[in-house]
C-alpha atoms as a PDB file:
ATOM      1  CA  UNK A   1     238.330 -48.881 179.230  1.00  0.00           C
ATOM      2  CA  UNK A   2     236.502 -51.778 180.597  1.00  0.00           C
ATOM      3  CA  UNK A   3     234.182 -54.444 179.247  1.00  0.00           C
ATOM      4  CA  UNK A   4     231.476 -56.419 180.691  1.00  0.00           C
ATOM      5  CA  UNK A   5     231.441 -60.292 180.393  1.00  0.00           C
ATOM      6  CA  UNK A   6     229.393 -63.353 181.516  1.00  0.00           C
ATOM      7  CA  UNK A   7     231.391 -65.687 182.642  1.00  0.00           C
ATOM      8  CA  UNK A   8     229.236 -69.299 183.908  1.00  0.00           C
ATOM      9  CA  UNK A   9     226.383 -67.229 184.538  1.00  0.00           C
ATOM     10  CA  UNK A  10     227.952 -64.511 186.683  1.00  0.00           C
ATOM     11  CA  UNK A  11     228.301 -61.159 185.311  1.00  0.00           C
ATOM     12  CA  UNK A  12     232.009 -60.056 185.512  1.00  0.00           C
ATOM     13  CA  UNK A  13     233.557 -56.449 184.947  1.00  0.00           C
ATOM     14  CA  UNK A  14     237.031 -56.739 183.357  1.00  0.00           C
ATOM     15  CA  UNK A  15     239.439 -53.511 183.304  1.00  0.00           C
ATOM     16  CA  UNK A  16     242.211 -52.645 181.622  1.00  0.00           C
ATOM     17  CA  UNK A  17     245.347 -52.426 184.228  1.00  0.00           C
ATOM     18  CA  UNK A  18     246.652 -49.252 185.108  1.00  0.00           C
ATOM     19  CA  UNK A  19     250.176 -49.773 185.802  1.00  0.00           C
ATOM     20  CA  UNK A  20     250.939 -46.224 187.146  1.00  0.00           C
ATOM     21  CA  UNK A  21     248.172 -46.255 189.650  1.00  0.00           C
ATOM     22  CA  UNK A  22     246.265 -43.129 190.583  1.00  0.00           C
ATOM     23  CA  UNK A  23     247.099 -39.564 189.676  1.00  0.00           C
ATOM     24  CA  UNK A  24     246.579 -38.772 193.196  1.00  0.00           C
ATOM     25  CA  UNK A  25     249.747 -40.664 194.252  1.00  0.00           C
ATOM     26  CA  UNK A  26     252.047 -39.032 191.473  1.00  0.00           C
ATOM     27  CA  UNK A  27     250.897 -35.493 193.143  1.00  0.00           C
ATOM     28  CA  UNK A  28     250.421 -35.713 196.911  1.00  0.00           C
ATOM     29  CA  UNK A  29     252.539 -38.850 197.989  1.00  0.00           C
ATOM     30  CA  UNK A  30     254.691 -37.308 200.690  1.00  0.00           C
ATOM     31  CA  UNK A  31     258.159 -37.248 201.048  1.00  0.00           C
ATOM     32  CA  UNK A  32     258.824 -38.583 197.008  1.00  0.00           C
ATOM     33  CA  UNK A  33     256.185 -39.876 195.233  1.00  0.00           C
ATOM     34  CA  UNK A  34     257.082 -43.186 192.611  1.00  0.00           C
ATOM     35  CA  UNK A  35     256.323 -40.874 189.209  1.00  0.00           C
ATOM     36  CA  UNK A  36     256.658 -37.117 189.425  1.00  0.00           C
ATOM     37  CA  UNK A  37     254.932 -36.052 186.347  1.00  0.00           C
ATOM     38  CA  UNK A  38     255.755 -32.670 184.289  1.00  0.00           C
ATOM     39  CA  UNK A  39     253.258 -29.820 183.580  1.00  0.00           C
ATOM     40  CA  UNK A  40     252.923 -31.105 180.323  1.00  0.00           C
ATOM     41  CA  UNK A  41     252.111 -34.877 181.298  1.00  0.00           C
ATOM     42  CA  UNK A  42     249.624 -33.082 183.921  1.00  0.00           C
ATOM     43  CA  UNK A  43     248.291 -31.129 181.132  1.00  0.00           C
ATOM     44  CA  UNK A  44     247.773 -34.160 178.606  1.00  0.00           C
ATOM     45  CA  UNK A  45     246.118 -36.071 181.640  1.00  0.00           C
ATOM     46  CA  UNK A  46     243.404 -33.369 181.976  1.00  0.00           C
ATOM     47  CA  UNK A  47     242.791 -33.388 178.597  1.00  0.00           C
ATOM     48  CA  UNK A  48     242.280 -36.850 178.861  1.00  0.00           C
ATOM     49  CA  UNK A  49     239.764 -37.002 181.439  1.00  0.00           C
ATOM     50  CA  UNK A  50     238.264 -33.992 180.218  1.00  0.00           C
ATOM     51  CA  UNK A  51     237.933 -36.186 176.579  1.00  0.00           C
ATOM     52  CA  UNK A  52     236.117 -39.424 178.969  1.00  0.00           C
ATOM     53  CA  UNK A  53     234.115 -36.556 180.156  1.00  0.00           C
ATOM     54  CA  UNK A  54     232.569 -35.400 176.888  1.00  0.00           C
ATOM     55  CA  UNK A  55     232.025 -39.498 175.521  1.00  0.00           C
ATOM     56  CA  UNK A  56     229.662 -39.935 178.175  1.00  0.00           C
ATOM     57  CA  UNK A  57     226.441 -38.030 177.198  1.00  0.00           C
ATOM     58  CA  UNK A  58     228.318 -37.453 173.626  1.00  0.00           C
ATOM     59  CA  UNK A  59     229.834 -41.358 172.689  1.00  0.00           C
ATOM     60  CA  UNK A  60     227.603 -43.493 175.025  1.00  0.00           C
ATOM     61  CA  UNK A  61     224.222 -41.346 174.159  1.00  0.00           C
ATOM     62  CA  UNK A  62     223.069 -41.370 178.055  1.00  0.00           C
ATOM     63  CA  UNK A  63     223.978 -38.772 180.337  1.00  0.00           C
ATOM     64  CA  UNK A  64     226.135 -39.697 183.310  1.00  0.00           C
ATOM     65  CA  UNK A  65     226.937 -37.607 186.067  1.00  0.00           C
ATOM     66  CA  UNK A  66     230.228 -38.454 187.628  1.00  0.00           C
ATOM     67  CA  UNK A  67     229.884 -37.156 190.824  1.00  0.00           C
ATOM     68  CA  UNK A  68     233.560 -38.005 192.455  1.00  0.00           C
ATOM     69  CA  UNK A  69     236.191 -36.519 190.517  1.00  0.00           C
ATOM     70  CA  UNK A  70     239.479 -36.464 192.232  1.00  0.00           C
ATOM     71  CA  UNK A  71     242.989 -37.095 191.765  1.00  0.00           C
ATOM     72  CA  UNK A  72     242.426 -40.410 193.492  1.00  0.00           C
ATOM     73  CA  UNK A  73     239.538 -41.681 190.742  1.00  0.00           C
ATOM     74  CA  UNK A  74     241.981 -40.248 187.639  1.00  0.00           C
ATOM     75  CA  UNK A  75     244.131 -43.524 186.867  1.00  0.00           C
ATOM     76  CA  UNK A  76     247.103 -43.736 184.910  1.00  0.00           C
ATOM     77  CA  UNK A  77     248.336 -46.439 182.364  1.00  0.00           C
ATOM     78  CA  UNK A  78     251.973 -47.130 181.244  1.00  0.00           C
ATOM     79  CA  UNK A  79     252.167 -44.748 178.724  1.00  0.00           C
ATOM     80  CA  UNK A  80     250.273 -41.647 181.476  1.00  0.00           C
ATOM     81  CA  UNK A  81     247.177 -41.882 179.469  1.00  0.00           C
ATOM     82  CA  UNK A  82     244.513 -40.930 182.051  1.00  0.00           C
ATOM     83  CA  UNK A  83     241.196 -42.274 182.736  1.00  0.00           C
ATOM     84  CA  UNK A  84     238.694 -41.731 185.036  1.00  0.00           C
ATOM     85  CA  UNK A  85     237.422 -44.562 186.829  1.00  0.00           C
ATOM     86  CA  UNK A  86     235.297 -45.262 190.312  1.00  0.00           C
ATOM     87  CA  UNK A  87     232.015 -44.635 188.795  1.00  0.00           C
ATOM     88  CA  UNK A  88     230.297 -45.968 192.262  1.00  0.00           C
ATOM     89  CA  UNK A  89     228.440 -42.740 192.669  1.00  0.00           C
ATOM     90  CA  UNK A  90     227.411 -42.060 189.101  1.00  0.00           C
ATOM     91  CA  UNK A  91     223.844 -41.179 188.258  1.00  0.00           C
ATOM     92  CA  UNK A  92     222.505 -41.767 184.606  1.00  0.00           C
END
């Protein structure tokens, strides 16, 4: 996940890097995509996101709506753990 910090009086957001980029680009990148993922890599990456889903209203105690979820807002790290990012349209 990501952190907020103030850094000389300017409010930064810091991420963690997600080496694999986007789900998005394992799944539709045309001719052959960088990471071709099995059903059971797909599968745990669902159940990832689905998990970030339920520690919003659950973990955080304020209920966020998402509002964007794609392939191209589900980000993967080195190790194919997904997590849902872009929360630009998010409502709490």
């Amino acid at each position: 996940g990501g952190f907020g910090i103030v850094f000389k009086g300017e409010l930064l957001l810091v991420y963690e890097f997600m080496a694999n980029g986007s789900l998005d680009k394992c799944i539709y990148s045309g001719n052959k995509p960088k990471l071709v993922l099995s059903w059971e890599q797909r599968f745990k990456v669902i159940k990832d996101v689905a998990n970030g889903l339920l520690y919003l209203p659950e973990g955080w105690g304020k209920t966020v709506v998402h509002r964007d979820i794609k392939a191209g807002n589900v980000l993967l790290d080195s190790d194919l753990n997904g997590k849902l990012g872009d929360f630009g349209m998010a409502r709490i």
